[in-house]
Each structure stands twice: as structure tokens, then as C-alpha cells.
Protein backbone atom coordinates (compact mmCIF):
# COMPACT_ATOMS: atom_id res chain seq x y z
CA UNK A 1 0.00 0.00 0.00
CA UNK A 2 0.83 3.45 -0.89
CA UNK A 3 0.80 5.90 2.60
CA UNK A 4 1.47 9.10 2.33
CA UNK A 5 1.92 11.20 6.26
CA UNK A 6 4.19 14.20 7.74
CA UNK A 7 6.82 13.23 9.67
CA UNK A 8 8.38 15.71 11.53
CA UNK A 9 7.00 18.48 9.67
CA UNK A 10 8.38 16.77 6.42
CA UNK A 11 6.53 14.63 4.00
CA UNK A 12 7.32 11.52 3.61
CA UNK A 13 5.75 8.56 0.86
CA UNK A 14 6.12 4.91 1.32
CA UNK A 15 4.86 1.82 0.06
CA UNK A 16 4.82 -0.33 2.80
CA UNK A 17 3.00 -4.17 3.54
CA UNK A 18 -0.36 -3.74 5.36
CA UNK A 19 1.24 -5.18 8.60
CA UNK A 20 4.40 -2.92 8.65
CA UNK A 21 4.22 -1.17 12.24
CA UNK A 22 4.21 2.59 12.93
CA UNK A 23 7.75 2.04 14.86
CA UNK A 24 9.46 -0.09 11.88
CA UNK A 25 8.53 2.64 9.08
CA UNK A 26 10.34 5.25 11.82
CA UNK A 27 13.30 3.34 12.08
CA UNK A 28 14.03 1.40 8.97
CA UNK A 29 12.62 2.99 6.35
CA UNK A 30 12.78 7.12 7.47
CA UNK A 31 16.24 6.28 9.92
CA UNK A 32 14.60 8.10 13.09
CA UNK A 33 16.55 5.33 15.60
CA UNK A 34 15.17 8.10 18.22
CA UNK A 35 12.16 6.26 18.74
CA UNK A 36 13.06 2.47 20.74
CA UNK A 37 11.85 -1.07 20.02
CA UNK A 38 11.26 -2.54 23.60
CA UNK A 39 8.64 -4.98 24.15
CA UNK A 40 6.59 -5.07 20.76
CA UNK A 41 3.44 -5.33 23.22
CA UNK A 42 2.76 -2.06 24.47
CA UNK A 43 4.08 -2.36 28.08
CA UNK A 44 7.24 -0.41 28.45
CA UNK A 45 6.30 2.76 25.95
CA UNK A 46 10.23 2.80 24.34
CA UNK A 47 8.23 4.00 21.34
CA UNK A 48 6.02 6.49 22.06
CA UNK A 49 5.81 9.58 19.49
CA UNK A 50 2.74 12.02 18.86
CA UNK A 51 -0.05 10.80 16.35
CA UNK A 52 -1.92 14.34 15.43
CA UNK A 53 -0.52 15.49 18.57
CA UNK A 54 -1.56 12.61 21.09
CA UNK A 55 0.92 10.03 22.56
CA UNK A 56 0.43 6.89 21.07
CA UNK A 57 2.74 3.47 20.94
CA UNK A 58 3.94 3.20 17.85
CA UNK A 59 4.50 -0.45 18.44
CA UNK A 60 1.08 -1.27 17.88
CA UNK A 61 0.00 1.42 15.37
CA UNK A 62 0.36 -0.24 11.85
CA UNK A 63 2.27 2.37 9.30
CA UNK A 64 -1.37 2.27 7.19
CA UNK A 65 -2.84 3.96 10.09
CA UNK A 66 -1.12 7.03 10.17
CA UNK A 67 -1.90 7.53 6.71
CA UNK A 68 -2.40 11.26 5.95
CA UNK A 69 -1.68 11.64 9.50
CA UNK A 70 1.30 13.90 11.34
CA UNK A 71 4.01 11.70 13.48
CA UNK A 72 6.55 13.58 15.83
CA UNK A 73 9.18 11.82 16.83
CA UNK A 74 11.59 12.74 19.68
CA UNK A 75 14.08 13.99 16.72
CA UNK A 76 10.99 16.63 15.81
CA UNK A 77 11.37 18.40 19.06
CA UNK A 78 14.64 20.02 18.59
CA UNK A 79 14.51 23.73 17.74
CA UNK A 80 14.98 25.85 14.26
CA UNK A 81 18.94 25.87 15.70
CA UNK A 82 18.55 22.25 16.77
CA UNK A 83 18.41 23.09 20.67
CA UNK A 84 17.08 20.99 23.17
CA UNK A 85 13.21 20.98 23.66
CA UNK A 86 12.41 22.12 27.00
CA UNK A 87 11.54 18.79 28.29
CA UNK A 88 14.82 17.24 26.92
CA UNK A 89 16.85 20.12 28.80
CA UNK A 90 15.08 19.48 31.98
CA UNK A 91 15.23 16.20 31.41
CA UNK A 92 19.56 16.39 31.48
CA UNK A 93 19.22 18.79 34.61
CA UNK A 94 17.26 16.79 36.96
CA UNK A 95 19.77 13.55 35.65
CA UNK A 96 15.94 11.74 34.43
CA UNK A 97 17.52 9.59 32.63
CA UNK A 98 20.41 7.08 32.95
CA UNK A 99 20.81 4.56 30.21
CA UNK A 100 18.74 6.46 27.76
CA UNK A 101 16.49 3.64 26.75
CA UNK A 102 13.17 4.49 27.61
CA UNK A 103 14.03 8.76 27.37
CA UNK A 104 12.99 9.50 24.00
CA UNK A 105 9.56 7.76 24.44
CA UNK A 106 9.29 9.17 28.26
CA UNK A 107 9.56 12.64 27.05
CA UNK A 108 7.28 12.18 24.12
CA UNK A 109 4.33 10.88 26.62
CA UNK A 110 5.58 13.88 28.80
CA UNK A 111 5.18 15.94 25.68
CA UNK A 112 1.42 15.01 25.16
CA UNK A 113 0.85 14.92 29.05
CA UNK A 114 1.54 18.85 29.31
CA UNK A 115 -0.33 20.17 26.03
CA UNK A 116 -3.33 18.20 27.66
CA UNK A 117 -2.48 19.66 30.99
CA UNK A 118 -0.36 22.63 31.16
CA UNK A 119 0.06 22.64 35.17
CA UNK A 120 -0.41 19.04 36.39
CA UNK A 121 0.00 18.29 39.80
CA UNK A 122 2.45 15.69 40.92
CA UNK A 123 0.43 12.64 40.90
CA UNK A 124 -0.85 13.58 37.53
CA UNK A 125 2.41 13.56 36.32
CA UNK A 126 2.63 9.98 37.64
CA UNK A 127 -0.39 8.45 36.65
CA UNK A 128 0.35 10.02 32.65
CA UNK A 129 3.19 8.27 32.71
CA UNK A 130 2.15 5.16 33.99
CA UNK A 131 2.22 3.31 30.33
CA UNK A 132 5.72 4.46 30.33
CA UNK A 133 8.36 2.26 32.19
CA UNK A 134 12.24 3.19 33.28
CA UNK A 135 13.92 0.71 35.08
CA UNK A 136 16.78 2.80 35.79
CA UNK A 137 15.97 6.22 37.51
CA UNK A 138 13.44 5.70 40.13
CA UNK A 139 11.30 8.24 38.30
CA UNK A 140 11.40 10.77 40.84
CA UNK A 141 14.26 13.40 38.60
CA UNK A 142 11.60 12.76 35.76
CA UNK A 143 8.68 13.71 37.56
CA UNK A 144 10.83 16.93 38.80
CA UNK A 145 11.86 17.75 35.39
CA UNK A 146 8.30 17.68 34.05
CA UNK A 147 7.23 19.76 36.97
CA UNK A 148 9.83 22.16 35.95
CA UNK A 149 8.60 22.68 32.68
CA UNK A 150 4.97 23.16 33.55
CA UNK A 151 5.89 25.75 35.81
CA UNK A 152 8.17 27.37 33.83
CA UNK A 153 6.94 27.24 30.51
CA UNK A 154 3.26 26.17 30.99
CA UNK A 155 3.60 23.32 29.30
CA UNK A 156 5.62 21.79 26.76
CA UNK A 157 5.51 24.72 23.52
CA UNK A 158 8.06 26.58 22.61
């Protein structure tokens, strides 16, 4: 099948088999490694990017689905100058992250989580990132650098 969809901000054709998945398109066909492969069942959220702006894992979202659609991946949230998106620069100050693994899909969800709710309390932080799983950090610097950008920035825009 023939899909046509924007991916960060560029358009992008592909013919792809019917059961290609959101995350393989990303990484094999368009090279955006950003986006993980980590449990190919939904659990761990390694591969969470924004489907017309709402977190989705792209691990179970076939390629045909996001047809005509508009994917951001964690490599769309750099800058014009390619600077750090808020999140990701709060994400490096508050040392939320420590192999890396799960980062680009926990600030994606994080990403989604503020532009639905611009000042979330602490425990709304947790439960909207409850699909997402770290086993290194402990969560608590991600939580804090979340809660940094909401009160800083309002949410996650520029």
C-alpha cells in the first residue's frame, strides 16, 4: 500500500506491507533510531511519538494507520537551531535519565501529558506516565523535570 503522512514536519511517501508497524517505518525505512523497540506489546512505551498530537505506541499502530496523519518523533522536538526541547533540557538537569532507553519515548508521553495539561500536579504527572516504564531512575528526577517545565513554561511549547 501506498501511505502518504508528515513526519516531523516533512513529507514523507512509502509503500509499505499492510502489517508494517508505525515504529518499523520510523526506524528502517525514514532512519529516526530516536524512537526504541522494547517490548513489541505495548508495556514499556520505548516507542512512544505524537499521532496528530496525542501520545500513542507506535508499536502497535500499523504504518497504514497514520496515513495522511502527522508523526513527531523525539528527533521533531529540537529547535529551528537544533536546541534541546524544554523537556529534553530538563530532562539532562534533573539527571531523568540514565541509560537512555526508555528517554525518548518518556519525554514524548511527557510531551502530550503537558499540552493536555499545562500545570499538572504531581500525581498527575505519575499516573500520565504510567504506560511508560524506566527501570533505571526511580522516576522521581523525571517527575521533577516535568514539573519544571509546567511551571516554567506552561507546558511543553516553545
Amino acid at each position: 500500500m501506498r501511505i502518504e503522512l508528515t513526519v516531523n514536519g516533512r513529507h514523507e511517501a512509502a509503500e509499505v506491507e499492510p502489517r508494517l508497524l508505525l515504529v518499523h517505518l520510523l526506524r528502517e525505512r525514514l532512519g529516526l533510531t530516536g524512537t526504541n523497540v522494547g517490548c513489541d506489546s505495548t508495556s514499556c512505551g520505548a516507542c512512544t511519538v505524537l499521532l496528530d498530537g496525542q501520545s500513542v505506541k507506535s508499536c502497535t499502530v500499523l504504518a497504514v494507520q497514520a496515513d495522511g496523519a502527522e508523526v513527531t518523533t523525539i528527533e521533531g522536538l529540537s529547535g529551528a537551531g537544533g536546541g534541546l526541547h524544554p523537556l529534553q533540557a530538563a530532562f539532562q538537569r534533573h539527571h531523568a535519565l540514565q541509560c537512555g532507553y526508555c528517554t525518548p519515548g518518556m519525554v514524548m508521553a511527557a510531551v502530550s501529558l503537558l499540552a493536555e495539561h499545562p500545570h499538572p500536579t504531581e500525581e498527575e504527572v505519575r499516573r500520565g506516565l504510567e504506560g511508560n516504564l524506566c527501570r533505571c531512575t526511580g522516576y522521581q528526577g523525571i517527575v521533577d523535570a516535568i514539573l519544571e517545565v509546567a511551571r516554567t513554561t506552561g507546558g511543553a511549547e516553545r
